[in-house]
Structures are given as C-alpha cells and as structure tokens.
Protein backbone atom coordinates (compact mmCIF):
# COMPACT_ATOMS: atom_id res chain seq x y z
CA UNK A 1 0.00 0.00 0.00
CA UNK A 2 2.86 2.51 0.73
CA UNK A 3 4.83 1.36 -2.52
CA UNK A 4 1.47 2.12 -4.36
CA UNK A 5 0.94 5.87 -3.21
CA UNK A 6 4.89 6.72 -3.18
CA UNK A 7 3.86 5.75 -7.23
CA UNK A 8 0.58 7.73 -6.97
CA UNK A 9 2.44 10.63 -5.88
CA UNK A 10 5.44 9.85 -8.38
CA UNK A 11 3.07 10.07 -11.10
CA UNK A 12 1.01 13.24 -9.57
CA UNK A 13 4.93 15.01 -9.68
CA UNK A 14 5.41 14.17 -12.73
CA UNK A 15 2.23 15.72 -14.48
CA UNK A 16 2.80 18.61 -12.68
CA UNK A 17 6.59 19.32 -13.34
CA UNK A 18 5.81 18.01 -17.33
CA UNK A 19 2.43 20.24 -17.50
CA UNK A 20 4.60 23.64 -16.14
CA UNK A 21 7.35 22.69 -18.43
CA UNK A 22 5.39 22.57 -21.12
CA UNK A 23 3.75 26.08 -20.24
CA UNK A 24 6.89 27.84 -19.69
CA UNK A 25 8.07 26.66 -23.47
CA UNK A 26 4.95 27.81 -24.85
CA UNK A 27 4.50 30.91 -23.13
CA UNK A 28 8.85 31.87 -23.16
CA UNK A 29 10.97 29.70 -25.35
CA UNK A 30 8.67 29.67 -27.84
CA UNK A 31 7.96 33.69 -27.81
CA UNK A 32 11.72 34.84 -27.61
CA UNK A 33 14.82 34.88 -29.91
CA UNK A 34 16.95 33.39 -27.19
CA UNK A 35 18.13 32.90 -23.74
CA UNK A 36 17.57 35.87 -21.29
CA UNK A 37 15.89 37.84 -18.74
CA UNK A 38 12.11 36.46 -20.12
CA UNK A 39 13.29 33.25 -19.94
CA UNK A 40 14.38 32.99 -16.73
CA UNK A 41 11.76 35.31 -15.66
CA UNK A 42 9.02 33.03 -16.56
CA UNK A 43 10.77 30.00 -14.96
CA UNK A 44 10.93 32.26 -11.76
CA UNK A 45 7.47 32.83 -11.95
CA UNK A 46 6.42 29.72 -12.34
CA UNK A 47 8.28 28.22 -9.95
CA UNK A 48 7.58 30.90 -7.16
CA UNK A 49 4.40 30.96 -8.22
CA UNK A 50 4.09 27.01 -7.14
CA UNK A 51 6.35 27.56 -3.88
CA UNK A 52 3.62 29.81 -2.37
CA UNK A 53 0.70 27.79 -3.66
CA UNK A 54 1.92 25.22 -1.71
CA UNK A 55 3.26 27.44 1.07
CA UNK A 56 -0.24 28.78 1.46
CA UNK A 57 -2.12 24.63 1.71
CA UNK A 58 0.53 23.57 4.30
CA UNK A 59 -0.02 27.37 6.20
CA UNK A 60 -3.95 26.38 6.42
CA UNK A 61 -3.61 22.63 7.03
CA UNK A 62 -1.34 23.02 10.01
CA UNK A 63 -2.39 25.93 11.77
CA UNK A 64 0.51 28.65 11.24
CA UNK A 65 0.24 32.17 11.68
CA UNK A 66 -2.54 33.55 10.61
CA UNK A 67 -0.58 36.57 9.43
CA UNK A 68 1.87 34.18 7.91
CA UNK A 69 -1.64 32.07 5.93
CA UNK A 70 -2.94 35.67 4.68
CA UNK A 71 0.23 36.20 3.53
CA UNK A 72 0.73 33.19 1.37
CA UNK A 73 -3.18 32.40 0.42
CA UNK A 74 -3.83 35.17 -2.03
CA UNK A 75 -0.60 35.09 -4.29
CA UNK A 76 -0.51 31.73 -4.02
CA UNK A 77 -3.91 30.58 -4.32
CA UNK A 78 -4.56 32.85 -7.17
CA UNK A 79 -1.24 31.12 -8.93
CA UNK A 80 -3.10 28.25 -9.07
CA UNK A 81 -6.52 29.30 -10.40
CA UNK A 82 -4.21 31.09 -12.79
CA UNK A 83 -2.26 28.22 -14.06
CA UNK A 84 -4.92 26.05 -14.86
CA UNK A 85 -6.61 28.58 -17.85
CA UNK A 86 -2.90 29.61 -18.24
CA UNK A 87 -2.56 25.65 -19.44
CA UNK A 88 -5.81 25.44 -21.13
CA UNK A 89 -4.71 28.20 -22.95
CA UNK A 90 -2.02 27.14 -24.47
CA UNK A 91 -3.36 23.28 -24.79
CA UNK A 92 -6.19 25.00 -26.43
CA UNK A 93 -3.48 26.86 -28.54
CA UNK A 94 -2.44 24.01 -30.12
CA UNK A 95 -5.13 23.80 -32.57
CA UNK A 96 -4.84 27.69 -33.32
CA UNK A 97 -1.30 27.32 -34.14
CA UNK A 98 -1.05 25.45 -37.61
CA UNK A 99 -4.24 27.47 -38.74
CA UNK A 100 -2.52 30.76 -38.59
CA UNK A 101 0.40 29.25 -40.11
CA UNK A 102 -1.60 28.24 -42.60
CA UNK A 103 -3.66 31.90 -43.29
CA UNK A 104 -0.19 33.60 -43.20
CA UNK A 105 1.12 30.94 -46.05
CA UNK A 106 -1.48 31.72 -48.12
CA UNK A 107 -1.65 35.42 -47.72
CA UNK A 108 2.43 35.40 -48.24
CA UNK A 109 1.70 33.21 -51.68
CA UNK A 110 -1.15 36.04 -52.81
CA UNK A 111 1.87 38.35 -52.68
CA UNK A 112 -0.23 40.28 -50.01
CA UNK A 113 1.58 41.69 -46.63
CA UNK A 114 2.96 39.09 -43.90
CA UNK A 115 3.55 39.54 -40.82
CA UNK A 116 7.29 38.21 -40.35
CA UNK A 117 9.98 37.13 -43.70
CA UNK A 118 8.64 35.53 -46.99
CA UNK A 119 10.84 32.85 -45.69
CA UNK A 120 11.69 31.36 -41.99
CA UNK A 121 15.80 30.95 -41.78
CA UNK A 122 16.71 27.16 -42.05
CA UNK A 123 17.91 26.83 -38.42
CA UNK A 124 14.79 27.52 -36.84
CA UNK A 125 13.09 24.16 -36.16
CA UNK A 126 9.29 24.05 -33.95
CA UNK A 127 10.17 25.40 -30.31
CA UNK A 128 13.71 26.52 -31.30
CA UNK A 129 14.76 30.45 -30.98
CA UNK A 130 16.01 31.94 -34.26
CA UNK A 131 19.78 31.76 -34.72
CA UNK A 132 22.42 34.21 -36.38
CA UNK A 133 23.17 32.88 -39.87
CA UNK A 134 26.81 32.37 -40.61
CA UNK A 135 28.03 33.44 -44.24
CA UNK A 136 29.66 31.34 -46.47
CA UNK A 137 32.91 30.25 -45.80
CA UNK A 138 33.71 32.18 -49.36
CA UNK A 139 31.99 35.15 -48.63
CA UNK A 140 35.25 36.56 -46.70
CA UNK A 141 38.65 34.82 -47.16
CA UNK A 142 40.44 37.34 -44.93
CA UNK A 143 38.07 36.18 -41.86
CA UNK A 144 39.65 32.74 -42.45
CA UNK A 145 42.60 33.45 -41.11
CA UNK A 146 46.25 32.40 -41.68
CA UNK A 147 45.83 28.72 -41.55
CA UNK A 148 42.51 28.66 -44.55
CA UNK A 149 43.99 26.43 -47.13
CA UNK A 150 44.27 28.57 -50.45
CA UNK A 151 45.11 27.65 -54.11
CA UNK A 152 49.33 26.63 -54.50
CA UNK A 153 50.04 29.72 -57.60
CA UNK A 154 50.45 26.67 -60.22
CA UNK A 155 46.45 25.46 -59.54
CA UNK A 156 45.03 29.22 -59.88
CA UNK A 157 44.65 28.44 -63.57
CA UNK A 158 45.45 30.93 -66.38
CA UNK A 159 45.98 34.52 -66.58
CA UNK A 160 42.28 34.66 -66.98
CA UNK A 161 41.09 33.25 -63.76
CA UNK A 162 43.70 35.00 -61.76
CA UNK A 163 42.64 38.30 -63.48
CA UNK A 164 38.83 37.69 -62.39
CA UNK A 165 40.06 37.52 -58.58
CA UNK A 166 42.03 40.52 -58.99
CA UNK A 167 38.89 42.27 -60.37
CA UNK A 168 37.10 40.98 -57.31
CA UNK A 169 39.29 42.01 -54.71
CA UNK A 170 39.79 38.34 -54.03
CA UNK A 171 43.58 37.85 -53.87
CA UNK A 172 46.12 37.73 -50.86
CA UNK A 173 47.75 40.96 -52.78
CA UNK A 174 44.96 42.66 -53.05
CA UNK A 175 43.70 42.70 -49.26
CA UNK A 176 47.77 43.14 -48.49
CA UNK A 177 47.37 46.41 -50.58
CA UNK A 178 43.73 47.57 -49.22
CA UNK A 179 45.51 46.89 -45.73
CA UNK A 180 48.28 48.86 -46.19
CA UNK A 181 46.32 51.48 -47.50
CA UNK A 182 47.15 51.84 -51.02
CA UNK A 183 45.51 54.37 -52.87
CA UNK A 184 44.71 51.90 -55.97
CA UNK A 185 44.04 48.89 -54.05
CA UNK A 186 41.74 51.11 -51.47
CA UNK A 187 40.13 52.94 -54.55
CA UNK A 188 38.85 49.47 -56.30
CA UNK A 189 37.36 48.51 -53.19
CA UNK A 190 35.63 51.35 -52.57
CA UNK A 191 34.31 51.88 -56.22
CA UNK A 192 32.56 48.64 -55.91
CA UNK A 193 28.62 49.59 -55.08
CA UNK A 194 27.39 49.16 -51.37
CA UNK A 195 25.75 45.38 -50.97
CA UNK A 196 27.20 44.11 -54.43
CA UNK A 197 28.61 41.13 -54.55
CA UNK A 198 32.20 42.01 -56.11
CA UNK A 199 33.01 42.98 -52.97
CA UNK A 200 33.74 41.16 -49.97
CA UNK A 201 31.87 43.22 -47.35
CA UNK A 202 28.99 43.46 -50.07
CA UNK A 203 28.99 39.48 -50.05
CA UNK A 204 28.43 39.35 -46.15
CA UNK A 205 25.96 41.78 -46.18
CA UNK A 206 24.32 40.02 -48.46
CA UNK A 207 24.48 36.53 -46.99
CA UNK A 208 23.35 38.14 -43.62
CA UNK A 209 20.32 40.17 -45.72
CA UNK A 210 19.45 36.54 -47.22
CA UNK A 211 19.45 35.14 -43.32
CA UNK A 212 17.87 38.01 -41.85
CA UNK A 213 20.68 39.56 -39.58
CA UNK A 214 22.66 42.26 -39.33
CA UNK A 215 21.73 44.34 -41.96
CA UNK A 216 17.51 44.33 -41.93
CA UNK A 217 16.59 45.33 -38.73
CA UNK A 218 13.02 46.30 -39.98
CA UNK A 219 12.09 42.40 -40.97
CA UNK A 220 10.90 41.70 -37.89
CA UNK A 221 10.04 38.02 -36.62
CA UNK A 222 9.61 34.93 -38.36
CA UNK A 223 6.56 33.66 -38.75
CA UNK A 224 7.05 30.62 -36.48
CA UNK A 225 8.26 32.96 -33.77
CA UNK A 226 5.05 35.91 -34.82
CA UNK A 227 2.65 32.78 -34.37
CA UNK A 228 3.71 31.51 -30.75
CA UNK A 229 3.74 35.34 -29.69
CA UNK A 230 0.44 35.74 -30.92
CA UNK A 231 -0.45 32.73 -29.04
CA UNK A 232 1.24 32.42 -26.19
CA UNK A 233 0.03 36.81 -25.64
CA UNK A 234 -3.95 35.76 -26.41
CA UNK A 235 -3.56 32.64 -23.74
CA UNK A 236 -2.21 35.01 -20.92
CA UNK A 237 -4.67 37.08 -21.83
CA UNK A 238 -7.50 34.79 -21.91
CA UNK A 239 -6.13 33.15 -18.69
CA UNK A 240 -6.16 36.30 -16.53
CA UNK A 241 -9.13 37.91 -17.87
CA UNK A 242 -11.09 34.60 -16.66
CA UNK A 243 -9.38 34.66 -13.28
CA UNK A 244 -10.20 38.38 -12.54
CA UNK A 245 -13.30 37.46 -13.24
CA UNK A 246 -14.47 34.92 -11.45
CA UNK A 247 -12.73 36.39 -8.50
CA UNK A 248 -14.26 39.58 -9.03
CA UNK A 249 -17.76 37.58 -8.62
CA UNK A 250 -16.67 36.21 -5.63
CA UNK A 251 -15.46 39.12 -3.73
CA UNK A 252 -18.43 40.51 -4.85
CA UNK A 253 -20.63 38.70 -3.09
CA UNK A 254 -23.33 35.82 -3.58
CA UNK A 255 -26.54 36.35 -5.88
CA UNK A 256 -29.68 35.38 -4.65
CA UNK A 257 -31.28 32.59 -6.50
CA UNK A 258 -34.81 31.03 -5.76
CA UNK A 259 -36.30 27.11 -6.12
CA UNK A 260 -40.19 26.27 -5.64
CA UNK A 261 -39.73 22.90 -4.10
CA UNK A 262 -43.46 20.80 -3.79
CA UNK A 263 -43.76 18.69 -0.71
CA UNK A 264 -46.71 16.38 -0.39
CA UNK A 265 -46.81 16.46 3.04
CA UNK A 266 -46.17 19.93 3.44
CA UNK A 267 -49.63 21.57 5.18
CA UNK A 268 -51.77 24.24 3.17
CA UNK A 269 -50.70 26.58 5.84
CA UNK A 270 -46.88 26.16 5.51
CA UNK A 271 -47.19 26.67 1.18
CA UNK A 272 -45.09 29.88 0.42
CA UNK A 273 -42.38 28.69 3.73
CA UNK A 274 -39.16 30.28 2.82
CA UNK A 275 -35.88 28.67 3.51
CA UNK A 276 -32.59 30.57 3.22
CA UNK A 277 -29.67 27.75 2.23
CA UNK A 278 -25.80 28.96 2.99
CA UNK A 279 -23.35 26.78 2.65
CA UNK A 280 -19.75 26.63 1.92
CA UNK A 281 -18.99 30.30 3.24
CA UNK A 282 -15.36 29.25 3.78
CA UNK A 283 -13.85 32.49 5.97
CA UNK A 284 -10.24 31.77 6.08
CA UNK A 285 -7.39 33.67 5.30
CA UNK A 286 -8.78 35.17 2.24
CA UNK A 287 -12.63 35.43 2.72
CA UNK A 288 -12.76 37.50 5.63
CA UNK A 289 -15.31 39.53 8.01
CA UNK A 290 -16.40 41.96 5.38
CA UNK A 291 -17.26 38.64 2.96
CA UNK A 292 -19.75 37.65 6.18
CA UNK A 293 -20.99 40.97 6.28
CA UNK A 294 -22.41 40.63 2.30
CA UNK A 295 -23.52 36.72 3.39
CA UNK A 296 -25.68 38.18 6.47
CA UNK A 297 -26.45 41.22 4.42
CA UNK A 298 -27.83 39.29 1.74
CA UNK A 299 -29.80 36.15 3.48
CA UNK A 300 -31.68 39.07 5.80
CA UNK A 301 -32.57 40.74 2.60
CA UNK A 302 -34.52 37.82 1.35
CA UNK A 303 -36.83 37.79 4.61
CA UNK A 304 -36.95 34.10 5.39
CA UNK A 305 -38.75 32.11 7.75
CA UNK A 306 -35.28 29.96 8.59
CA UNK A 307 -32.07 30.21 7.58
CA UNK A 308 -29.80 26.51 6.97
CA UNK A 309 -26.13 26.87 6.94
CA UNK A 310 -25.46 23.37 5.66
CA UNK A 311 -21.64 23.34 6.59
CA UNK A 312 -17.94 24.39 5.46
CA UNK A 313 -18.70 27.45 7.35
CA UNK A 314 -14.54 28.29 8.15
CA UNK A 315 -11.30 27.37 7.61
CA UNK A 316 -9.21 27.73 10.57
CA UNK A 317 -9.60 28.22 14.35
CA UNK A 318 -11.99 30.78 16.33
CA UNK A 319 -9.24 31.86 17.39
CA UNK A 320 -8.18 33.40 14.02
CA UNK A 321 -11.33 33.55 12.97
CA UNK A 322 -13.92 34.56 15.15
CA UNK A 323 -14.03 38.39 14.67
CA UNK A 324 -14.48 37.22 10.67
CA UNK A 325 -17.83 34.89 11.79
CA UNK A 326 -19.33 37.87 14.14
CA UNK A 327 -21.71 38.99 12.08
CA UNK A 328 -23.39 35.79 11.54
CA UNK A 329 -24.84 37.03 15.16
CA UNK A 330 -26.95 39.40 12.97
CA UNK A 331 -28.80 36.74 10.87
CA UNK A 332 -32.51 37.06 11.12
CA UNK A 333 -35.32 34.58 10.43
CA UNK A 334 -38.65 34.05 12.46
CA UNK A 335 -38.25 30.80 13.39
CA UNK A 336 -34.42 30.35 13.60
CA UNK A 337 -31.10 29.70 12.09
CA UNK A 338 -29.23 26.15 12.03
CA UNK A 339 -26.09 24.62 11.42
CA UNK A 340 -24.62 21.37 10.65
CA UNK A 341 -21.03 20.47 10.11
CA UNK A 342 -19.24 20.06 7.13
CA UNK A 343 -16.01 18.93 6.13
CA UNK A 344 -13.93 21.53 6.37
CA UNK A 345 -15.15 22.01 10.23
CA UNK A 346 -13.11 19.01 11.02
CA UNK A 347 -10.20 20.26 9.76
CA UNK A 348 -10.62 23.21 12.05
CA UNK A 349 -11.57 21.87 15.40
CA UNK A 350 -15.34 21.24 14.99
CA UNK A 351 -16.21 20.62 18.56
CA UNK A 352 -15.07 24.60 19.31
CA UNK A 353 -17.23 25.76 16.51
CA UNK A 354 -20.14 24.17 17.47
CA UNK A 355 -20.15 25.85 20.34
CA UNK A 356 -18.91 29.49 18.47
CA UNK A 357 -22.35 29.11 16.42
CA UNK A 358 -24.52 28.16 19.09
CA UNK A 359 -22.80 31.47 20.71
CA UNK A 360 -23.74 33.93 17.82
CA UNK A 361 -27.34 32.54 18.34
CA UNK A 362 -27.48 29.53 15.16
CA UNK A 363 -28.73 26.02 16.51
CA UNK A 364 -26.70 23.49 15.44
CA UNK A 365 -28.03 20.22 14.65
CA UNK A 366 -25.70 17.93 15.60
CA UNK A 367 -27.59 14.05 14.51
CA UNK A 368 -30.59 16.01 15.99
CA UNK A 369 -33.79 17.30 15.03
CA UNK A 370 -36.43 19.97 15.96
CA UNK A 371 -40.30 20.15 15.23
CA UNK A 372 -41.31 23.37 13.64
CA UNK A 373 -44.97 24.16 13.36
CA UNK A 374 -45.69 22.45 9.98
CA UNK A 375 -42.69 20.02 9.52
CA UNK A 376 -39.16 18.08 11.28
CA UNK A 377 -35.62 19.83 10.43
CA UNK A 378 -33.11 17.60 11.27
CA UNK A 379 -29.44 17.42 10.32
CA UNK A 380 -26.85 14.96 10.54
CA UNK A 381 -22.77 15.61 11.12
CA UNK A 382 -20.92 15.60 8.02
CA UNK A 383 -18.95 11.99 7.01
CA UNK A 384 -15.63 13.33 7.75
CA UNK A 385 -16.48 13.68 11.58
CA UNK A 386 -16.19 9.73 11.76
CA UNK A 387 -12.49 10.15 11.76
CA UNK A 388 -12.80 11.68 15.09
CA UNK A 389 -16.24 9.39 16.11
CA UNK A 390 -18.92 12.17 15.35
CA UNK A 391 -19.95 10.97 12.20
CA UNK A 392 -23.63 10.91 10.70
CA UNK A 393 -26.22 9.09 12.70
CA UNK A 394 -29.65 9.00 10.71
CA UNK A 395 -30.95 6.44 13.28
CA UNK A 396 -30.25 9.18 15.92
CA UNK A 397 -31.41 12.18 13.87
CA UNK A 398 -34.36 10.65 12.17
CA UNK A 399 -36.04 7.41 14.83
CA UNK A 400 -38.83 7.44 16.09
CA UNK A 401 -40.38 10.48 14.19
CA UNK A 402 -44.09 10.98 12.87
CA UNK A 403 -43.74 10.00 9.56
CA UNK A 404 -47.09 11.66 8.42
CA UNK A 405 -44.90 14.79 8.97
CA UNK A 406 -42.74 16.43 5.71
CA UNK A 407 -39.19 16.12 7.09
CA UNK A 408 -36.44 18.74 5.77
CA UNK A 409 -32.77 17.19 6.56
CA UNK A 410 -29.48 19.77 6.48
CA UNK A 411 -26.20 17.58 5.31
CA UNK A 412 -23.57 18.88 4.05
CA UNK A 413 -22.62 16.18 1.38
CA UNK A 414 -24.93 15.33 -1.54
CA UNK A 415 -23.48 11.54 -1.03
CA UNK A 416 -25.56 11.15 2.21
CA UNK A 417 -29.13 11.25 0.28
CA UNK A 418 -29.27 7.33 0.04
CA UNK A 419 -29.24 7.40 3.81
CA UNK A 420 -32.13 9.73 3.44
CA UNK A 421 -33.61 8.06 1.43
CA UNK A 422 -34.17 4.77 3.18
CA UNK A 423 -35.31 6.96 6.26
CA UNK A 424 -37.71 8.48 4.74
CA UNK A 425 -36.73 12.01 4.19
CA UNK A 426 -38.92 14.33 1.47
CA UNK A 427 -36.39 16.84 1.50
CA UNK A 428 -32.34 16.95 1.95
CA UNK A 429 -30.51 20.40 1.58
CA UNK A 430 -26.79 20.20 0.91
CA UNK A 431 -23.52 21.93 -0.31
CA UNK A 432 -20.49 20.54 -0.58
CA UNK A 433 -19.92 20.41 -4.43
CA UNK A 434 -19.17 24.37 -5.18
CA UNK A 435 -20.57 23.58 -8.73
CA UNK A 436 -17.22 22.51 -9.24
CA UNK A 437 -15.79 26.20 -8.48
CA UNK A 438 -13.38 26.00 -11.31
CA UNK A 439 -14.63 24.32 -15.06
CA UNK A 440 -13.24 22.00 -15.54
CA UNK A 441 -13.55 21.08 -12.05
CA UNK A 442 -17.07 20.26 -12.58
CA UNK A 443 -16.52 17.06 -14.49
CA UNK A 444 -14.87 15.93 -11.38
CA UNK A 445 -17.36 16.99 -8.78
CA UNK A 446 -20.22 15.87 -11.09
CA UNK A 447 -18.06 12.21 -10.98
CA UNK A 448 -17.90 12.21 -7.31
CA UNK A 449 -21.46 13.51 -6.39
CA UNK A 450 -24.69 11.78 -7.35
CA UNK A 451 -25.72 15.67 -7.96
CA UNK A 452 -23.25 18.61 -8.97
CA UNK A 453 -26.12 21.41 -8.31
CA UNK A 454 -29.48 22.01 -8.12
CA UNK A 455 -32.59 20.24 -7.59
CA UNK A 456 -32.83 16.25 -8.12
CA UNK A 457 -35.06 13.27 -7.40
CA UNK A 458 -34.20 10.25 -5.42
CA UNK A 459 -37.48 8.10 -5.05
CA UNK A 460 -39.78 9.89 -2.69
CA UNK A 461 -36.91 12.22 -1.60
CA UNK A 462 -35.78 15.12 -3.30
CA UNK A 463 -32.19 16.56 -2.87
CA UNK A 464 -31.44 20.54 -3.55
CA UNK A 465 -27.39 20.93 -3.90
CA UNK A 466 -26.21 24.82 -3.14
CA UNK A 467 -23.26 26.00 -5.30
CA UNK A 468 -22.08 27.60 -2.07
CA UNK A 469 -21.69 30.96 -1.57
CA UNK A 470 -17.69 31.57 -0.99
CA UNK A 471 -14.87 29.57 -2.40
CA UNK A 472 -12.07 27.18 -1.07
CA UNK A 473 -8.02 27.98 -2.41
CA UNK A 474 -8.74 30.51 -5.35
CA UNK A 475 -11.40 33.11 -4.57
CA UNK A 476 -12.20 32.63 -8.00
CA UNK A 477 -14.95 31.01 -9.79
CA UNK A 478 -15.75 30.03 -13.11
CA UNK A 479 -19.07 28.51 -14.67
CA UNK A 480 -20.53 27.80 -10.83
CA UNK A 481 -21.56 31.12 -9.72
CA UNK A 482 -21.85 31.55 -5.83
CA UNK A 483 -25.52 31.66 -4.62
CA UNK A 484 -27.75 31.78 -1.56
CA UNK A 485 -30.73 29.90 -2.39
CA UNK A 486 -34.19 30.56 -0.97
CA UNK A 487 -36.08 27.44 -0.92
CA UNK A 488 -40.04 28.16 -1.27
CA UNK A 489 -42.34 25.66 0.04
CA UNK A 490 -45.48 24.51 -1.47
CA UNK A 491 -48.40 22.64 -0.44
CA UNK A 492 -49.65 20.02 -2.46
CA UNK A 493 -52.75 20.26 -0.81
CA UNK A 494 -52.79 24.23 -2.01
C-alpha cells in the first residue's frame, strides 16, 4: 500500500513538473529569440508561483500564523486558479497554431503583406529560438585566417582566372594592398557599389540580408516565432481575464437565486415557507469579516422564515477567525437559524465551533432534530467527523419520528441522500460540491457527487445541492456562480 501511493504521488509530480514545463516553453521559449531575462523570468514565476501555492495549503492545514496564511493564500492561491486557464490556454493553442500558419502561407503566396519574412531561416526548427546565420565560408577569405587552405600559384589556372580575382578584390595581394592602404588597391574597393557582390563586405551583407541579420533590422520576426507570440500573448490574456473574473464575482458577493420545491406532506398553511440555504462560506485567510458581512447582508434581505447553513462554514480556528464569523450574530429569520457540520469544520476543530455558532445565536443540529410548526428539520454531522467518532447518525437524527410529517434534513454532502432516502426524508438540503468552483472542475465533482447542483429526485426524496456561496483555495470562480438559495415551500394540498 505505501509502494502504491509513493507511485501515486510519483506520477502526480510528474504531471505537474511536465504540464509547467510545457507552459513555460509555450509561453517563453517559444515567444523569444533566445536565452535571457524572459526566460528565466518566466521559470521564476512559475516556480515561485508554485512555492507559495503550496506554502499557502501547508499554512492552512497546520495551523501557522494567521498573518503568515494571509500572507501566502492570495498570491498563491490565485497562482493556481491562474495556471490552470494559463494551461488550457495554451493546450487550447495548439489547434490555433497550424491554422494561422496556414492563413499567413497563403496570404504570403497572394503576394499580399505578412507579418514576419517571406521565408523562416533554415535553423529555426518548432520550439527553437532563431539563430544568427553564418556566411559562407567564401563570402570573406580574410576572416579565415592564416591557416585557410588557399590555391598553390600553379592550380590558380590561367591569366584569366587569376585576373577575375584581382577584379574581385579576391587575392592575398589585393587585401595586403587595401591593408596597407594603397591608394589603388583602397580605390577598387571602394568603387565597388554598397551590398554588391564584387566585394567582400557586399557578399556578407548580403548573406546576412538573405538570413535576416545584421543588416535588416526592420524584418521583424519569423513567422514561427510571430505565431507563438500571438499565441502564447492571447492565452495570458485569456487566462487572466477569466481569473479576474471569477474572482471579481466572488469578492463581490453571492446572488440570490430562488427554487419552488413541492412537498406532499407539506400543510396548506406552511405553502409559500421560505428557507434561506448557505453553505460553503469558507472564511479563512482570504474570505474574511467583510465577505460575512455581504452573506448576512444578503440572506436578511430575502426575509426568510429559517435560515440553513449546511456546513464548510470556516477554515481555521476561532481563534483566528472569530471576529471574521461575528456577524453571523446578525442573521434574522422568524423561526431560527441552524447549522450542521461540514467537512472543512473538522479540519478546524469542529467541537469549538459548534459551540462558536450556538454562541452567535445559530442552533446546530448535531444528529438532531427539531419540530417546527408544519414540519421536522433535522441534520446529521458531516462523514468526515467519523475520523474523530462524530460521524452521521440518521438512526439518531431521524427514529422514532411521525412520519405523516414532511421532514427537511441539512447535510452537508450530496453523497448522504441514500441514507435519506431509506429513512424516509422528502427533502435533503446540501452543499459541498461548489458547482465545481473551477470548469473544468465540474466534471470531477459531477463524478464524485450523485448531484453537482441544483434540484434532483431520489425516489420519494428530493435533494437541492447549493453552489455555495464563498470559495475554497482561489477566490475565483468560473461557470458555478456563488448563490444563496431561498427554498419556497409549497403545499400540495394548495
């Protein structure tokens, strides 16, 4: 079992070192010319970017400072909501890439304007930054040097042939004589016409003009390297445009969204009952008092008869917290607010926030329920609380009841509906899932959960799943906007 999660968490390294190699090639190698300050830069970012993602988990996990967690949690938290659409970007870019290389082909082949040469330099391969083209080894004899093998006098070949060199300014006499400054070497040399090939600094400057360096500075990129910048710039773009805003609808605050949900037990005087469902607040390091503040704010606005916070309330310790959950004292319903555990509780010390709720004036419901005039509210502890032997008990919660009563349970996990299902619940109200917070999160959540969001039907029992109304790690979402749901009764019998 431990030799098959040290391989788990081989594997797990290895994605994630391949999948930020692979960004920082497509995002910096790709985009520049050569090694340098962008290069390194963007391996600096990504790797710092990673060192206080993690910093910021192990800060909240073990309980460090809580100066020290708000330190790490929003760079590093937002690094990683960042590098996902940062990698979807370029993944996605992948198919973009041989397109435009394909539009620019054509336009270059209609003789129309191209970004970048009519032609990419040989050396350049897929991934590769451009290289300085080296001229012919003929282009310049004298930039051979001493030891460049040259023609013995009795293999130059007639008269002729040694003439033509002379002409060309080609001949060890001839660069002897520009050299020393002769007046009729130095004037041949100069008559010949800038860039022409007779001479030998026109033949370099024309095998670096055919290469494209040195002497056209105005060509600009190739079109390999235009197309990666073009890109690599429109998947940064795309990736921080959809991470400011999701986490500008976080920060914002929760929208209120409302659900009819038909009981058949429900009494004709209860039809129109209005339930306020919270869940999955998450106060930490990030999400702070002023986030509460909108939550209460918000839930009082809607006027309900009872508020349910169905778990994952904090993440941390009253002691860091506490100030942040204050003005959950201000939440106001006529018959009550209530409060059952969630996951997240457990990792920070449930048994003390049970009792911080019950001080700011919310019931919690702890495998317990209460009769309200026209129908039972129970709630059951969330699964994760069997760890420290305070799991769900439905026997507990739910035995010995009047079943001709409607029965509303509060659990935090959509999983526990087949539990409330065989007890004979009508209505379960749950969190949990965020919507999957982040797409493409939701194709895992919807894997793991018999129900991502909304309402569903499980026999006689229906379940409503909140999106939540904060966010856990990035305060960011994307495609599962944050909601407080009012659930509205009704009455069969009505």
């Amino acid at each position: 079992m431990v030799i098959l999660f040290a391989l788990l968490a081989l594997l797990v390294l290895a994605v994630v070192v391949g999948a930020n190699w692979y960004l920082w090639r497509r995002l910096f190698r790709d985009t520049t010319r050569g090694p340098g300050r962008v290069r390194r830069g963007g391996a600096v970012l990504i790797a710092g970017g990673w060192a206080l993602a993690i910093g910021a988990l192990v800060a909240e996990r073990t309980g460090a400072p809580f100066w020290l967690q708000r330190t790490l949690a929003w760079p590093g938290f937002l690094w990683l909501a960042l590098s996902i659409y940062l990698l979807l970007g370029v993944v996605a870019g992948e198919f973009v890439r041989p397109l435009l290389r394909r539009f620019l082909d054509r336009r270059a082949h209609t003789g129309r304007p191209t970004p970048g040469p009519t032609r990419e330099p040989e050396q350049e391969r897929e991934g590769e930054p451009e290289q300085e083209a080296v001229p012919e080894q003929d282009a310049d004899p004298a930039a051979q040097g001493p030891q460049a093998d040259r023609p013995a006098p009795a293999a130059q070949g007639s008269r002729a042939a040694q003439g033509s060199r002379a002409v060309q300014g080609d001949t060890p006499a001839d660069r002897t004589d520009a050299e020393a400054g002769r007046p009729d070497a130095a004037a041949g040399l100069a008559g010949a016409p800038d860039g022409q090939a007779g001479a030998p600094g026109g033949r370099v400057e024309a095998a670096k003009s055919r290469s494209g360096v040195g002497g056209d500075e105005t060509r600009g990129p190739s079109r390999r390297l235009f197309v990666s910048r073009v890109v690599g710039g429109a998947a940064a773009a795309v990736a921080v445009g959809t991470v400011g805003a999701g986490t500008y609808g976080v920060l914002r605050g929760p929208k209120v969204k409302r659900v009819t949900v038909p009981l058949a037990k429900l009494p004709r005087a209860a039809h129109g009952y209005r339930i306020a469902v919270v869940s999955d607040i998450h106060l930490g390091p990030v999400l702070g008092r002023g986030f509460a503040q909108k939550v209460v704010d918000t839930i009082n606005g809607t006027q309900p008869d009872l508020i349910a916070v169905v778990g994952d309330l904090v993440d941390g310790s009253v002691k860091d917290l506490g100030p942040a959950a204050a003005p959950l004292a201000r939440l106001r319903a006529r018959h009550g607010s209530f409060f059952v555990t969630g996951n997240h509780e457990y990792f920070s010390g449930a048994a003390q926030w049970v009792e911080e709720v019950r001080r700011l004036g919310i019931d919690p419901l702890e495998n317990e329920r209460t009769e309200l005039p026209w129908f039972d509210l129970a709630g059951v502890n969330d699964i994760a609380g069997q760890s420290e032997g305070q799991g769900p008990d439905f026997g507990k919660a739910l035995g010995g009841r009047d079943t001709t009563r409607a029965c509303v349970l509060l659990a935090h996990q959509p999983v526990q509906i087949h539990d409330a299902a065989r007890h004979g619940v009508d209505l379960q109200l749950s969190g949990h899932t965020h919507g999957g917070q982040l797409f493409p999160g939701n194709l895992i959540a919807e894997a793991a959960n018999p129900t991502l969001a909304g309402l569903d039907r499980y026999g006689d029992t229906q379940l409503y799943v909140s999106r939540g109304a904060g966010a856990w790690g990035p305060p960011t979402r994307v495609g599962a906007p944050s909601d407080i749901t009012v659930i509205e009764l009704a009455s069969r019998q009505a």
